[in-house]
Protein backbone atom coordinates (compact mmCIF):
# COMPACT_ATOMS: atom_id res chain seq x y z
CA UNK A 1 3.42 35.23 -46.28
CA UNK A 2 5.03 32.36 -48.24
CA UNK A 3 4.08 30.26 -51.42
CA UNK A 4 5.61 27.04 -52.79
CA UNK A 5 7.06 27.04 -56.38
CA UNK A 6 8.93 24.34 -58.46
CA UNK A 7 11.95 24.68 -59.12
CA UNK A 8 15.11 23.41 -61.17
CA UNK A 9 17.83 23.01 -58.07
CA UNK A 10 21.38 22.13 -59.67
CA UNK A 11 24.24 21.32 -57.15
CA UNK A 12 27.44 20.13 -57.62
CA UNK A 13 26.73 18.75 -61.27
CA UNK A 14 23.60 17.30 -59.75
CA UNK A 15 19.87 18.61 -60.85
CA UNK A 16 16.40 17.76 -59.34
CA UNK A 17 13.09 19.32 -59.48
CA UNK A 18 11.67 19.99 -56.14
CA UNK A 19 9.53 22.56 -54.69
CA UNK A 20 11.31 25.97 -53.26
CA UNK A 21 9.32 28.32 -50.56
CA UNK A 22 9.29 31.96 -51.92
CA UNK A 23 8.30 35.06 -49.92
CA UNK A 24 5.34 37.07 -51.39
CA UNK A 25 5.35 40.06 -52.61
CA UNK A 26 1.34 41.61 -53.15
CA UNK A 27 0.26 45.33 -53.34
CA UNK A 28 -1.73 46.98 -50.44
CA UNK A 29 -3.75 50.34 -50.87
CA UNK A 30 -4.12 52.37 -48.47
CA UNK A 31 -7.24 54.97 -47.88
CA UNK A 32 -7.30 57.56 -45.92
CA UNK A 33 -11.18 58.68 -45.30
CA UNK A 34 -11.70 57.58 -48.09
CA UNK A 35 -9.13 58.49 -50.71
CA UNK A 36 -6.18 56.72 -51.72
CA UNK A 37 -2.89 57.92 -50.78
CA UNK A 38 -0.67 55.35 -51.35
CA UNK A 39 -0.28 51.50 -53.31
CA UNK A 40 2.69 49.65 -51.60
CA UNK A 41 4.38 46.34 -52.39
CA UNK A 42 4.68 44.25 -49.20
CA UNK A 43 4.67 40.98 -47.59
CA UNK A 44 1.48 40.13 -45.93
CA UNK A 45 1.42 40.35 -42.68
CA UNK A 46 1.25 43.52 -39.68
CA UNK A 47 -0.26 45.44 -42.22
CA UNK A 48 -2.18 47.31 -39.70
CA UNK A 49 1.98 48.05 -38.36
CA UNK A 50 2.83 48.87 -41.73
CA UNK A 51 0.43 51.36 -42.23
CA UNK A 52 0.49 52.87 -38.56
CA UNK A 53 4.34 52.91 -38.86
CA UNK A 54 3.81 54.80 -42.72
CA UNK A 55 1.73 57.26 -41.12
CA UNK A 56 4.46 58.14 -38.52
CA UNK A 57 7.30 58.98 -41.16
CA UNK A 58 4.52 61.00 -43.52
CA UNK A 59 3.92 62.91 -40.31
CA UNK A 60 0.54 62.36 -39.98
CA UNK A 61 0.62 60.65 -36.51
CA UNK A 62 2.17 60.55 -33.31
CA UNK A 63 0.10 58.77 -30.34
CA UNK A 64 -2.35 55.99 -30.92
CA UNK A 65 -5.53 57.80 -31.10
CA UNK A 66 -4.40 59.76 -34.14
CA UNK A 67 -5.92 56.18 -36.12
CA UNK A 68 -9.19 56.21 -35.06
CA UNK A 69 -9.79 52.70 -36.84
CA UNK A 70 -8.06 50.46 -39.77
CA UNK A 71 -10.22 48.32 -41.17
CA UNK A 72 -9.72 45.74 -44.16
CA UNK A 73 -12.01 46.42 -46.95
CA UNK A 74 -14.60 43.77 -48.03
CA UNK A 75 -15.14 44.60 -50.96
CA UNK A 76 -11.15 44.98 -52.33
CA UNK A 77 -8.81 42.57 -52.31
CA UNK A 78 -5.52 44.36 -50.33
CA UNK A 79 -6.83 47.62 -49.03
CA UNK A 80 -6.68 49.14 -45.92
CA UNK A 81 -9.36 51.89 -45.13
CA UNK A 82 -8.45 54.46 -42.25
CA UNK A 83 -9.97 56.72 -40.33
CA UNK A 84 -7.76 59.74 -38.67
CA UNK A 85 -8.71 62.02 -35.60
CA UNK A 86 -9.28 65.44 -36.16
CA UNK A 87 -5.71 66.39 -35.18
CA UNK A 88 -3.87 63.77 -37.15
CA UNK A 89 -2.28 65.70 -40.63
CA UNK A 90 -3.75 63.66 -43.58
CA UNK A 91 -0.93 62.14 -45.17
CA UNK A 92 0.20 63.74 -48.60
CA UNK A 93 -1.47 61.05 -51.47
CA UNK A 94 1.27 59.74 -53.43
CA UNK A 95 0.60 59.85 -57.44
CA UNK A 96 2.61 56.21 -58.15
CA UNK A 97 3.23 52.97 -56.22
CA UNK A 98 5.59 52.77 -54.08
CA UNK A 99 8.02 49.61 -54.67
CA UNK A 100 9.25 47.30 -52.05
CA UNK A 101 12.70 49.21 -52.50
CA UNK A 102 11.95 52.95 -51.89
CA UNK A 103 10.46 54.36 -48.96
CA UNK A 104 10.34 58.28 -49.77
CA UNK A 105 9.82 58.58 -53.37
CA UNK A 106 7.38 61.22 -54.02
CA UNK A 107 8.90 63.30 -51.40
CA UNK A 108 9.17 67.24 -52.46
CA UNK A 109 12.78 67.41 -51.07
CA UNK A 110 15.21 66.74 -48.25
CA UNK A 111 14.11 69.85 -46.27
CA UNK A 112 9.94 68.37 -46.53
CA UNK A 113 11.37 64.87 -45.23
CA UNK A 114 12.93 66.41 -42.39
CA UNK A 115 10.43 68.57 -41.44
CA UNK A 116 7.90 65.45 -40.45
CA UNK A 117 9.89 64.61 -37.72
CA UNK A 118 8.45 65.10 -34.60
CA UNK A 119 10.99 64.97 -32.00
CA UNK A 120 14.19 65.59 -31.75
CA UNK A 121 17.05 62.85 -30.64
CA UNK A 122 19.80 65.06 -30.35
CA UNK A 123 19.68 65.33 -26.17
CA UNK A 124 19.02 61.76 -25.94
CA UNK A 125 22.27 61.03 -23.48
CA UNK A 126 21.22 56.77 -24.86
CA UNK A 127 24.57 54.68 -24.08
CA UNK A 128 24.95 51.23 -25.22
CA UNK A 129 28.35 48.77 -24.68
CA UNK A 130 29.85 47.96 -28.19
CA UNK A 131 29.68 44.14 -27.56
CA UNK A 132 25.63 44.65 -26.92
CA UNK A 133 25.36 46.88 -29.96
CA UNK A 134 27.79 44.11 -32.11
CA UNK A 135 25.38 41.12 -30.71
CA UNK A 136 22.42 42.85 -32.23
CA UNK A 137 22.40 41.28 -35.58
CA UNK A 138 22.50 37.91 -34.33
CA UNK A 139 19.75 38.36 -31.79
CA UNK A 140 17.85 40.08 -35.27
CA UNK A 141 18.72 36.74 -37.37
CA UNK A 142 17.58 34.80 -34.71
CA UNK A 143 14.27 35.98 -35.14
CA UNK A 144 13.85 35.78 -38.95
CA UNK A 145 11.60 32.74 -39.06
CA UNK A 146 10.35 33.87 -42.83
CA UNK A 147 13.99 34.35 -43.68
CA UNK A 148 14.70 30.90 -42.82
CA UNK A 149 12.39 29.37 -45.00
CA UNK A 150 12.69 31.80 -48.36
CA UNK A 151 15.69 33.41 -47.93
CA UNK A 152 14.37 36.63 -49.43
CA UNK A 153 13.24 38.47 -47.00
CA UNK A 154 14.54 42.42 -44.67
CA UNK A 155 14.36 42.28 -41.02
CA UNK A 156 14.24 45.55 -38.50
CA UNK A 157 14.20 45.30 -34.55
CA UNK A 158 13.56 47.41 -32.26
CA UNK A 159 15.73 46.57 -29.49
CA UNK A 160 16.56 47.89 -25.72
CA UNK A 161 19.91 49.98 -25.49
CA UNK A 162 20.92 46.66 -23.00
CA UNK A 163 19.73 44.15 -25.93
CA UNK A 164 16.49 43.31 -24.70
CA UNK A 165 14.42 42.58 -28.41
CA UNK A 166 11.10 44.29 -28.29
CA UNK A 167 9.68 43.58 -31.48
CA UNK A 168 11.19 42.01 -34.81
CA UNK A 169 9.46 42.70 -38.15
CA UNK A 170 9.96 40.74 -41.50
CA UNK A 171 9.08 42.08 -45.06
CA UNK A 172 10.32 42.12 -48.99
CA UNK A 173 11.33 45.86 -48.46
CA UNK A 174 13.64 47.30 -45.80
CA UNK A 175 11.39 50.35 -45.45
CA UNK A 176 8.42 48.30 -44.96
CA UNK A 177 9.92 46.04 -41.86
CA UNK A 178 10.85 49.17 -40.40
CA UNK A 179 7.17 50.72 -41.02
CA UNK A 180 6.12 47.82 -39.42
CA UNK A 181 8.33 47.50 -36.13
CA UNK A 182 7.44 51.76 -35.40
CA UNK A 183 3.81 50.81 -36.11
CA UNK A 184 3.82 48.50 -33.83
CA UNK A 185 5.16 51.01 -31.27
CA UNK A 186 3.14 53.48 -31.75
CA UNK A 187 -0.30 51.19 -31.39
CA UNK A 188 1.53 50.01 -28.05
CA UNK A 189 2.01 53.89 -27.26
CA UNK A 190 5.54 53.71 -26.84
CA UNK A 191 6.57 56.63 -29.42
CA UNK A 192 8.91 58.38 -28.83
CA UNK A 193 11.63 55.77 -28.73
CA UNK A 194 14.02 57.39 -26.83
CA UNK A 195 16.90 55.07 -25.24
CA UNK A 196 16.08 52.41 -28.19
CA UNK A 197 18.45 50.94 -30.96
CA UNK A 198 16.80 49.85 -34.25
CA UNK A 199 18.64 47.07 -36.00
CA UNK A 200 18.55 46.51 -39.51
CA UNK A 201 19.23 43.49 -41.76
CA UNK A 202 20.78 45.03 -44.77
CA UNK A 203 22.37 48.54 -45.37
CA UNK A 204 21.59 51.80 -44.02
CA UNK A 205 19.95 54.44 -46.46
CA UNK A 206 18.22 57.40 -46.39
CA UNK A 207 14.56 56.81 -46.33
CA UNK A 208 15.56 54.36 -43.11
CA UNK A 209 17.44 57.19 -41.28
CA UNK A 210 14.04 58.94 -41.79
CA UNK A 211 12.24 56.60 -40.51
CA UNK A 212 14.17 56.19 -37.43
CA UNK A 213 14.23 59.70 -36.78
CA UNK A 214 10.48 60.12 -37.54
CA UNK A 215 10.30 57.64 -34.23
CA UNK A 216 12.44 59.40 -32.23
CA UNK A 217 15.13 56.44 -32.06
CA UNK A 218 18.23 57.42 -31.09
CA UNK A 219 20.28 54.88 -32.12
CA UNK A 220 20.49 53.09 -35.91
CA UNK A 221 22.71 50.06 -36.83
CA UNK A 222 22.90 48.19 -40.02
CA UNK A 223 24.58 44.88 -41.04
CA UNK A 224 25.93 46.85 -44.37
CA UNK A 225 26.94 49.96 -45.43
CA UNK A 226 25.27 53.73 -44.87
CA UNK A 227 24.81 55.42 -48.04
CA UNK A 228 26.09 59.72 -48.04
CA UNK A 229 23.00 60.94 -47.65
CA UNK A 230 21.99 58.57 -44.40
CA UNK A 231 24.77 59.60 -42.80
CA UNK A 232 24.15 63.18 -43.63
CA UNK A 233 20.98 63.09 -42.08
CA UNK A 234 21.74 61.01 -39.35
CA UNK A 235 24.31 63.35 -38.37
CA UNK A 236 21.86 66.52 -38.94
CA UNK A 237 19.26 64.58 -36.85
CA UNK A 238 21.62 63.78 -33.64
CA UNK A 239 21.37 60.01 -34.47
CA UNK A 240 23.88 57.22 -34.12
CA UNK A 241 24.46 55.53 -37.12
CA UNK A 242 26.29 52.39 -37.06
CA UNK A 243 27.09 50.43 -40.10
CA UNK A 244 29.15 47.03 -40.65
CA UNK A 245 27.77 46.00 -37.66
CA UNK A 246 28.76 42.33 -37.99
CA UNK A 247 31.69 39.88 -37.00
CA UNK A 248 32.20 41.54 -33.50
CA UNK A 249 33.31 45.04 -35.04
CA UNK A 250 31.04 47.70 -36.62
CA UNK A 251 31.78 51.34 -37.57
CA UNK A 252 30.20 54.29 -36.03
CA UNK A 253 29.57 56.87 -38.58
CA UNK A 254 28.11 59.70 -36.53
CA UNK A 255 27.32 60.62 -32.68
CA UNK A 256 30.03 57.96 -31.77
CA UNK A 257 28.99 59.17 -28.08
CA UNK A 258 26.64 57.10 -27.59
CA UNK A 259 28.98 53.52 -28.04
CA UNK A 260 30.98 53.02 -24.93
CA UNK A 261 33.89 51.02 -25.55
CA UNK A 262 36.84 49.86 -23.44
CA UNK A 263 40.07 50.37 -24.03
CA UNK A 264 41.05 50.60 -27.87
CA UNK A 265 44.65 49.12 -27.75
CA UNK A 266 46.90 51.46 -30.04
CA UNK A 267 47.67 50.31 -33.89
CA UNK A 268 51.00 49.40 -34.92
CA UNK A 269 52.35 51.93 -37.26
CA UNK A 270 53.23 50.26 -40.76
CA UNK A 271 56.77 51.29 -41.58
């Protein structure tokens, strides 16, 4: 998941050469009975939960015996052969890679992304206290033992609506630690998330939302910033989406329900 490469380190007027730890970045195919559908760039690692968690937001699965077996292939370098049960909705194949930064490229439209999700999180009655919600992305750093040594790496966690951390993914691309942390629910059978949160490390976009709605979760927060169209979906969807979530404060774009609070004292008017 890592690799060592020399570097040039200047400080402070100062250089030396010295070796740096990098995160890696490889392509994985993917085959589903036995065609590809999809070349991703990842970090290695849960890419049984990457895949599992893919097949989720295409759609294609919803319990654990939708994958009737992954299997590395022996005779290719970075491939992942599956096998889906007769129910399970073959995933669309995707004519181009999919980069580390883009989780729904491909897609037809809007309407064909939101028509993959499976259950609705509208009715979830989820409440979380705002100083559990604003602890979240410490709890999430916390965890990022990849991120500690390369510095270049997403994080998503799936996390209790009382803070309790379930399971904390790393990767190169945002989409792809999320992937992972609902793949790893649904081969635990825990789909649909209901009464969950789903921290991310970096900002809140689209293909994320998805995601998060694919898996049922009713709540989303995000160290950074939504983009439009997240919170346009988000709202469409019945998710909270929370974004500056950092520093004790956050800001709750949509669904603010969910986020109890105390007592807001009242704002001095400027004059």
């Amino acid at each position: 998941m890592t690799t060592r490469q020399p570097v040039l380190r200047l400080r402070a007027g100062r250089a030396a050469r010295r070796p740096d730890s990098l995160a890696v970045e490889e392509p994985l195919m993917v085959r589903v009975g036995g065609e590809a559908v999809t070349l991703t760039m990842r970090t290695p690692g849960h890419d049984f939960d990457l895949i599992a968690g893919w097949l989720v937001s295409e759609g294609s699965v919803a319990v654990p015996g939708d994958i009737v077996t992954m299997r590395m292939c022996k005779d290719e370098d970075n491939t992942v052969e599956v096998s889906l049960a007769p129910a399970a909705v073959p995933p669309r194949p995707r004519a181009f890679a999919t980069s580390s930064a883009c989780g729904v490229c491909g897609a037809d439209s809007i309407e064909a992304v939101r028509t993959a999700m499976r259950w609705p999180v509208a009715g979830d009655d989820t409440q979380s206290d705002v100083g559990i919600l604003s602890g979240l992305p410490d709890l999430l750093r916390s965890e990022q033992k990849l991120f500690d040594r390369t510095g270049g790496l997403h994080a998503a966690g799936l996390f209790t609506a009382t803070g309790q951390p379930l399971v904390v993914r790393e990767d190169v691309g945002r989409h792809n630690a999320v992937d992972k942390v609902v793949g790893s629910a649904l081969r635990a059978g825990l789909l649909p998330l209901r009464g969950h949160v789903l921290q991310v490390s970096g900002r809140a976009s689209f293909e994320l939302v998805h995601k998060a709605a694919a898996a049922g979760i009713p709540v989303m927060a995000a160290v950074s910033a939504p983009s439009s169209l997240a919170v346009e979906l988000a709202e469409d969807c019945g998710i909270t989406l929370l974004g500056f979530v950092r520093g004790g404060g956050m800001n709750v774009y949509t669904h603010q329900e969910r986020v109890r609070v105390g007592p807001i004292p009242r704002q001095r008017e400027l004059t």
